[in-house]
C-alpha atoms as a PDB file:
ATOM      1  CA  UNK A   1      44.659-101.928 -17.413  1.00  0.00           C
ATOM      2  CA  UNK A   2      46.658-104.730 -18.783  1.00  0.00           C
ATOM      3  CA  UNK A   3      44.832-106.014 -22.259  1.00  0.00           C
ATOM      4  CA  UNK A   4      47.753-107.829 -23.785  1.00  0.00           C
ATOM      5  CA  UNK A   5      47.472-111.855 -23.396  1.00  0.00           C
ATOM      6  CA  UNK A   6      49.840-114.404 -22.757  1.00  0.00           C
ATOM      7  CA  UNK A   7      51.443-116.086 -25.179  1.00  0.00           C
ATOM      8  CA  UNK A   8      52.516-119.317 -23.397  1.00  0.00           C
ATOM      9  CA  UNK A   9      51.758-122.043 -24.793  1.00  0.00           C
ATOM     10  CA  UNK A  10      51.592-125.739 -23.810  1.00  0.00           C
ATOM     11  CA  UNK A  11      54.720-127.737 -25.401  1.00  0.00           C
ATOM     12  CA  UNK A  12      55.336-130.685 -23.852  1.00  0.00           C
ATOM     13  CA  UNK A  13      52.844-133.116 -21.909  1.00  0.00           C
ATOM     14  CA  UNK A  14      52.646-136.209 -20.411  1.00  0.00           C
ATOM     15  CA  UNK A  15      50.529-139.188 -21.190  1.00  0.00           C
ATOM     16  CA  UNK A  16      50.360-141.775 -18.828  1.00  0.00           C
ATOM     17  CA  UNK A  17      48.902-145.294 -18.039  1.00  0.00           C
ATOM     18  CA  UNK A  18      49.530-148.573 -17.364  1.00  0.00           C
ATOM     19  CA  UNK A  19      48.742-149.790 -21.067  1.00  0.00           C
ATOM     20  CA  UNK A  20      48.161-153.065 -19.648  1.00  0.00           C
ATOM     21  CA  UNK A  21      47.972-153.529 -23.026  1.00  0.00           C
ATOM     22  CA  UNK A  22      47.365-150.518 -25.367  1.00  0.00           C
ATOM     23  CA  UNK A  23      44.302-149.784 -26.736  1.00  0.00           C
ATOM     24  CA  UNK A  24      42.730-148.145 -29.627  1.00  0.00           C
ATOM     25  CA  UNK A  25      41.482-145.964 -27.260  1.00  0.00           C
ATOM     26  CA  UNK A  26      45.218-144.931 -26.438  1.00  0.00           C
ATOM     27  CA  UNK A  27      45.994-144.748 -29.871  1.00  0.00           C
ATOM     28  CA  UNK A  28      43.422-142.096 -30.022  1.00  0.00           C
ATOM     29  CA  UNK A  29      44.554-140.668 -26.923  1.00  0.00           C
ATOM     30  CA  UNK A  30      48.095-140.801 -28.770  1.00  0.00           C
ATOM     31  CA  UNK A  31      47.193-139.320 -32.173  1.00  0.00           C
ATOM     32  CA  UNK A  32      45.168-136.463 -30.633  1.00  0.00           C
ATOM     33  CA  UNK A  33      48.167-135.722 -28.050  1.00  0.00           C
ATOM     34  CA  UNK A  34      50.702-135.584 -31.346  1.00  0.00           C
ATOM     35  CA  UNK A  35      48.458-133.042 -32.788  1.00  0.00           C
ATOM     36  CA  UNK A  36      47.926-131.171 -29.825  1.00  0.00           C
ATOM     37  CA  UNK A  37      51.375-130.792 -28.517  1.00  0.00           C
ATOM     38  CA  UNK A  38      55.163-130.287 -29.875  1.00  0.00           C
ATOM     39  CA  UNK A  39      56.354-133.595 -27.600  1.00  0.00           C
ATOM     40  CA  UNK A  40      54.014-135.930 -26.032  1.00  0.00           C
ATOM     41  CA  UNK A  41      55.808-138.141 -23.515  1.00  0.00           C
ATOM     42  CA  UNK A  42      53.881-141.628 -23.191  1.00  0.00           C
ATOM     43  CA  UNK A  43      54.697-142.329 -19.736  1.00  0.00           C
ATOM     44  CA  UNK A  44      54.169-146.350 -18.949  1.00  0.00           C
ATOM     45  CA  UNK A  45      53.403-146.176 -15.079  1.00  0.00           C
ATOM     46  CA  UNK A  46      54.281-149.141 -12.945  1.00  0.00           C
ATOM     47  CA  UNK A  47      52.431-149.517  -9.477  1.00  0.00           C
ATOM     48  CA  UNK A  48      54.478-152.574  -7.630  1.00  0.00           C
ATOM     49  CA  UNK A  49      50.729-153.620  -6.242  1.00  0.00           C
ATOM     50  CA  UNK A  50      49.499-154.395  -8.988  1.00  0.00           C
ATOM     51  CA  UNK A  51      49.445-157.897 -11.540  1.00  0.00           C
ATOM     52  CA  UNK A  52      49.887-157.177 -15.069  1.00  0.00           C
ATOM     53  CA  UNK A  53      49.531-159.361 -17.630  1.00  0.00           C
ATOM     54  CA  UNK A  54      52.443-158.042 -20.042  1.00  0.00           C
ATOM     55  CA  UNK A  55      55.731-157.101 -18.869  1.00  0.00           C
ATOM     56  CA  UNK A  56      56.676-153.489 -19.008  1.00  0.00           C
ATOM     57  CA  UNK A  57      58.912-154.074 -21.297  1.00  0.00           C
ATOM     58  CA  UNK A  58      56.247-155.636 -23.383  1.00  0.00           C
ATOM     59  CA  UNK A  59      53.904-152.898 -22.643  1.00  0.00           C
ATOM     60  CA  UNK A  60      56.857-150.455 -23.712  1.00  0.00           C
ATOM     61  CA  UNK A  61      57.767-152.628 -26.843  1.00  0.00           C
ATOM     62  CA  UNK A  62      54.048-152.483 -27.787  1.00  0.00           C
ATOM     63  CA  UNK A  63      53.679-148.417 -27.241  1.00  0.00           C
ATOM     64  CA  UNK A  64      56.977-148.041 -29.739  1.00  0.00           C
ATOM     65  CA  UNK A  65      55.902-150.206 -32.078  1.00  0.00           C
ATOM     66  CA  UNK A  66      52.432-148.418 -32.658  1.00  0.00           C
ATOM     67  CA  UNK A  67      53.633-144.874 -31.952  1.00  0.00           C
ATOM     68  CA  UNK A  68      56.544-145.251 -35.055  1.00  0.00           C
ATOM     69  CA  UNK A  69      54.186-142.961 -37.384  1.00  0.00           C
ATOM     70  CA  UNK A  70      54.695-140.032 -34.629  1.00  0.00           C
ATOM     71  CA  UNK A  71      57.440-138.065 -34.613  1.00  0.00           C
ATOM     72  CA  UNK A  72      57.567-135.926 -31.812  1.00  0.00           C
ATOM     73  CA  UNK A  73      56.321-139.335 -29.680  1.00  0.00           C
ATOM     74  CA  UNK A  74      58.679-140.735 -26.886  1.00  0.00           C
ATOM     75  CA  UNK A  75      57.786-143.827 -24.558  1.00  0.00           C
ATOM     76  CA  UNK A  76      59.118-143.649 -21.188  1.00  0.00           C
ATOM     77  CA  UNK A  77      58.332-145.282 -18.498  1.00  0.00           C
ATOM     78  CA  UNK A  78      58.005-144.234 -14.347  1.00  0.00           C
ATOM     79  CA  UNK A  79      57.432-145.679 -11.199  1.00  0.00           C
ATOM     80  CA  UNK A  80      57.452-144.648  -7.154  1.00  0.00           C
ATOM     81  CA  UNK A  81      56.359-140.791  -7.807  1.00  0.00           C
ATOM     82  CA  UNK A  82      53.408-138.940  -8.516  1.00  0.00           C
ATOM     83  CA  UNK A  83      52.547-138.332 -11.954  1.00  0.00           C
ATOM     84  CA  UNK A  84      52.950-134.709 -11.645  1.00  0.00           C
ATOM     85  CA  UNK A  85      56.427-134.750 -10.126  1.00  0.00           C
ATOM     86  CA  UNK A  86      57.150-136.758 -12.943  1.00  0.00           C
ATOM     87  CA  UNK A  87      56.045-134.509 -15.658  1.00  0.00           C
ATOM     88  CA  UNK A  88      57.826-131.521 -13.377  1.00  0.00           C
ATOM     89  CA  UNK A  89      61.103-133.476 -13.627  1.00  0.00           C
ATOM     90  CA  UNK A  90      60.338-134.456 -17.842  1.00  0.00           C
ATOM     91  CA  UNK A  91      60.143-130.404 -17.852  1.00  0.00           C
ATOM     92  CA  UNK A  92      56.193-130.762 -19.268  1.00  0.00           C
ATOM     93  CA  UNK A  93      53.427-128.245 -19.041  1.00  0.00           C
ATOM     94  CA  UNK A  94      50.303-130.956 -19.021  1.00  0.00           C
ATOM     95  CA  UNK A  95      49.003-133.847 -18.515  1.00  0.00           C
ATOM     96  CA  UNK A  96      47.002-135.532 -21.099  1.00  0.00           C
ATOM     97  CA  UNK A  97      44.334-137.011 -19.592  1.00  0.00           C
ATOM     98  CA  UNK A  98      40.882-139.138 -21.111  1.00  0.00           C
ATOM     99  CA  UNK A  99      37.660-139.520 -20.023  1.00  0.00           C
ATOM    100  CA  UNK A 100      35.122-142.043 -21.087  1.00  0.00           C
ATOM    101  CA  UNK A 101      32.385-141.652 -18.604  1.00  0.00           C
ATOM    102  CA  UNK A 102      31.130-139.996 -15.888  1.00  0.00           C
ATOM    103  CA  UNK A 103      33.118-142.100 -13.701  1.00  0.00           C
ATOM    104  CA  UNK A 104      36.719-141.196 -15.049  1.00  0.00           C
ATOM    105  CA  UNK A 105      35.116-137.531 -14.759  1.00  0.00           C
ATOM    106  CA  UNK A 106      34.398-137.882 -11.038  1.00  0.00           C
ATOM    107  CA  UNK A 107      38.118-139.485 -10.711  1.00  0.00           C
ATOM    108  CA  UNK A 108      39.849-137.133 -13.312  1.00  0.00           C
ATOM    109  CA  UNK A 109      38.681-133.840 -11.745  1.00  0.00           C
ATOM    110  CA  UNK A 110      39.486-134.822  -8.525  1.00  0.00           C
ATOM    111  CA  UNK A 111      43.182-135.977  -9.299  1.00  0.00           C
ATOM    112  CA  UNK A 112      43.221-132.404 -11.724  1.00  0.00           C
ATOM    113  CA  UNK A 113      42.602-130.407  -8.438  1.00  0.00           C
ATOM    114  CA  UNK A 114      45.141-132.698  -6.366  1.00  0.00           C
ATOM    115  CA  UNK A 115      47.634-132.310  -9.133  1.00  0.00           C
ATOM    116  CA  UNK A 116      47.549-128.479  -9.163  1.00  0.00           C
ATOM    117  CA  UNK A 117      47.923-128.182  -5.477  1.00  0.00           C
ATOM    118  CA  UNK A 118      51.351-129.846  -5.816  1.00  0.00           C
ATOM    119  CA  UNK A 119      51.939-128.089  -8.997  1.00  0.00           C
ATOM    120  CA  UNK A 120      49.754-125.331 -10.626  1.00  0.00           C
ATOM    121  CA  UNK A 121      52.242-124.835 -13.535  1.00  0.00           C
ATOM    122  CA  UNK A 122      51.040-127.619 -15.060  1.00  0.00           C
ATOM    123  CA  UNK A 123      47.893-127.644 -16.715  1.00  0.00           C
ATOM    124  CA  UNK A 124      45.724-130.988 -16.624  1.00  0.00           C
ATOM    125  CA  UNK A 125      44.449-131.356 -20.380  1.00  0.00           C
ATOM    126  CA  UNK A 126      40.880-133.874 -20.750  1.00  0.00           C
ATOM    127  CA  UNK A 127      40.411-135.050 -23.577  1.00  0.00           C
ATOM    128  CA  UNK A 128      36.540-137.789 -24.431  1.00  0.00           C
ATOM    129  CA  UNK A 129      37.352-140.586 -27.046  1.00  0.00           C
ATOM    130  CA  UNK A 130      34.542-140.930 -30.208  1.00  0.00           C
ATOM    131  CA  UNK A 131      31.777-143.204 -29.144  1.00  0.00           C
ATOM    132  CA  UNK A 132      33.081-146.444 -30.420  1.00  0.00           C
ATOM    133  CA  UNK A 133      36.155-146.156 -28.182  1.00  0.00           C
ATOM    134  CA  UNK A 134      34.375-144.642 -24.894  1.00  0.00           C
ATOM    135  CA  UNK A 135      34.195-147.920 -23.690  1.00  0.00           C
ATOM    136  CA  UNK A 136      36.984-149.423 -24.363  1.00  0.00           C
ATOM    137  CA  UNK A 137      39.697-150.417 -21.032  1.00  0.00           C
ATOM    138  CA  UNK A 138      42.650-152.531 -20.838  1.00  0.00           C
ATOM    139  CA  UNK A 139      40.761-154.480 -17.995  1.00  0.00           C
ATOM    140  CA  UNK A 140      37.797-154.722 -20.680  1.00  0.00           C
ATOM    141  CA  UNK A 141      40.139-156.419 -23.559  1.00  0.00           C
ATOM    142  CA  UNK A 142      41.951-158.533 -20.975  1.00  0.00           C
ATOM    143  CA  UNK A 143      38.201-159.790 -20.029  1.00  0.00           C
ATOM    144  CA  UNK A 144      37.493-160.825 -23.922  1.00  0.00           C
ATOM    145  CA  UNK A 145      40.289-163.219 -24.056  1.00  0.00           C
ATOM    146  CA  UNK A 146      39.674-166.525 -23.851  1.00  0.00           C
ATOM    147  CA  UNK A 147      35.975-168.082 -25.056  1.00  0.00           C
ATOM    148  CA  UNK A 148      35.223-169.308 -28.537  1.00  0.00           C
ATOM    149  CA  UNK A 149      36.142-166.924 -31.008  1.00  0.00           C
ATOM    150  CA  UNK A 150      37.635-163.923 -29.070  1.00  0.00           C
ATOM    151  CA  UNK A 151      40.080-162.844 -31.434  1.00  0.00           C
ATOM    152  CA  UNK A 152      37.659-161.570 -33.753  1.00  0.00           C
ATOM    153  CA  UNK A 153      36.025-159.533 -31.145  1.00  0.00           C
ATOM    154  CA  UNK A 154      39.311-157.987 -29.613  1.00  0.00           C
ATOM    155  CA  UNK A 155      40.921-157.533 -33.063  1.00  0.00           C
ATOM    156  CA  UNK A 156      38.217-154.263 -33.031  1.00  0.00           C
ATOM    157  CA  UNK A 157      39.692-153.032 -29.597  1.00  0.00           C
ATOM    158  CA  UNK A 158      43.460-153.411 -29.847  1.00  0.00           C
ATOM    159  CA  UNK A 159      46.546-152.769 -32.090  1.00  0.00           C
ATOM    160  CA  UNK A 160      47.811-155.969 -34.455  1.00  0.00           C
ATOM    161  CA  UNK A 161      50.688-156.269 -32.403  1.00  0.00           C
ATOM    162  CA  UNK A 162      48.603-156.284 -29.315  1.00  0.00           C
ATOM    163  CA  UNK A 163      46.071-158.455 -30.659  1.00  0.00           C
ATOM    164  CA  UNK A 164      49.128-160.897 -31.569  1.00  0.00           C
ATOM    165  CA  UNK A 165      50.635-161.026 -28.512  1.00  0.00           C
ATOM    166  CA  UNK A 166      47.399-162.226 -26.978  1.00  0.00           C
ATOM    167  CA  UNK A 167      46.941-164.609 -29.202  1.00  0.00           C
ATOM    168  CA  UNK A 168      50.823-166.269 -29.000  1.00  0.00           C
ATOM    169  CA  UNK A 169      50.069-165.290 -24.496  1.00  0.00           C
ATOM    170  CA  UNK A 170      46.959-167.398 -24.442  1.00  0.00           C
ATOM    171  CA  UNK A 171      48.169-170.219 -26.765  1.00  0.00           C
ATOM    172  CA  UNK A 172      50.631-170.545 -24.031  1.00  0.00           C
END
């Protein structure tokens, strides 16, 4: 009987969204990831069906600008392919992957399981935000914009820059 155990370990993974804009709850996503892993690739997806309301290279300008205090931290961006052929071709062992709710856990482990039929080399990684960021979405701060007073309320949800950029979009 084999007793000795493996001693692989998960280097590199892959962090994607649409960061339509960023969040605090990606920064947390972001800052955990750094910890967790030598590289973390932040992976900026693009899905030609869909409206965004920043530009990707906005959305990448905004992802380098608050990921400057990581180090092993790179922003890329994809578009066309599945998520896990893209991590397969950025040579990564995981996805990092967050869940808020019992919704993105019904969605997540169902997406896990189609991932590792394409791929089972690469490990799908789930990470659950604090409290005061479950809740927090891009589509939730993009709903906040606009009445009376909604910079104060988003300033608690987003990065400065973010917030900024809202602020100079809707002046617009």
């Amino acid at each position: 009987m084999n007793t000795s155990r493996s001693t692989a370990s998960i280097h590199r993974a892959v962090y994607a969204g649409s960061f339509d804009p960023p969040t605090n709850g990606h920064m947390y996503m972001i800052s955990q990831g750094s910890r967790l892993f030598d590289e973390l690739i932040v992976a900026v997806g693009v899905n030609p069906d869909k409206n965004y309301r920043f530009t990707l290279e906005d959305r990448m300008s905004f992802l380098n600008e608050i990921t400057k205090g990581f180090p092993n931290v790179r922003i890329t961006s994809f578009s066309k392919k599945y998520l896990v052929h893209y991590a397969e071709e950025m040579k990564a062992d995981a996805l990092l992957r967050g869940i808020r709710n019992s919704q993105d856990l019904i969605f997540e482990q169902a997406m896990r399981n189609v991932n590792s039929d394409m791929n089972p080399d690469i490990t799908s990684v789930f990470l659950m935000p604090p409290r005061h960021l479950a809740d927090i979405s891009s589509s939730f701060v993009k709903g906040l914009v606009g009445p009376e007073d909604w910079q104060d309320l988003v300033a608690r949800f987003v990065p400065e820059v973010v917030l900024k950029a809202l602020i100079e979009q809707s002046a617009s």
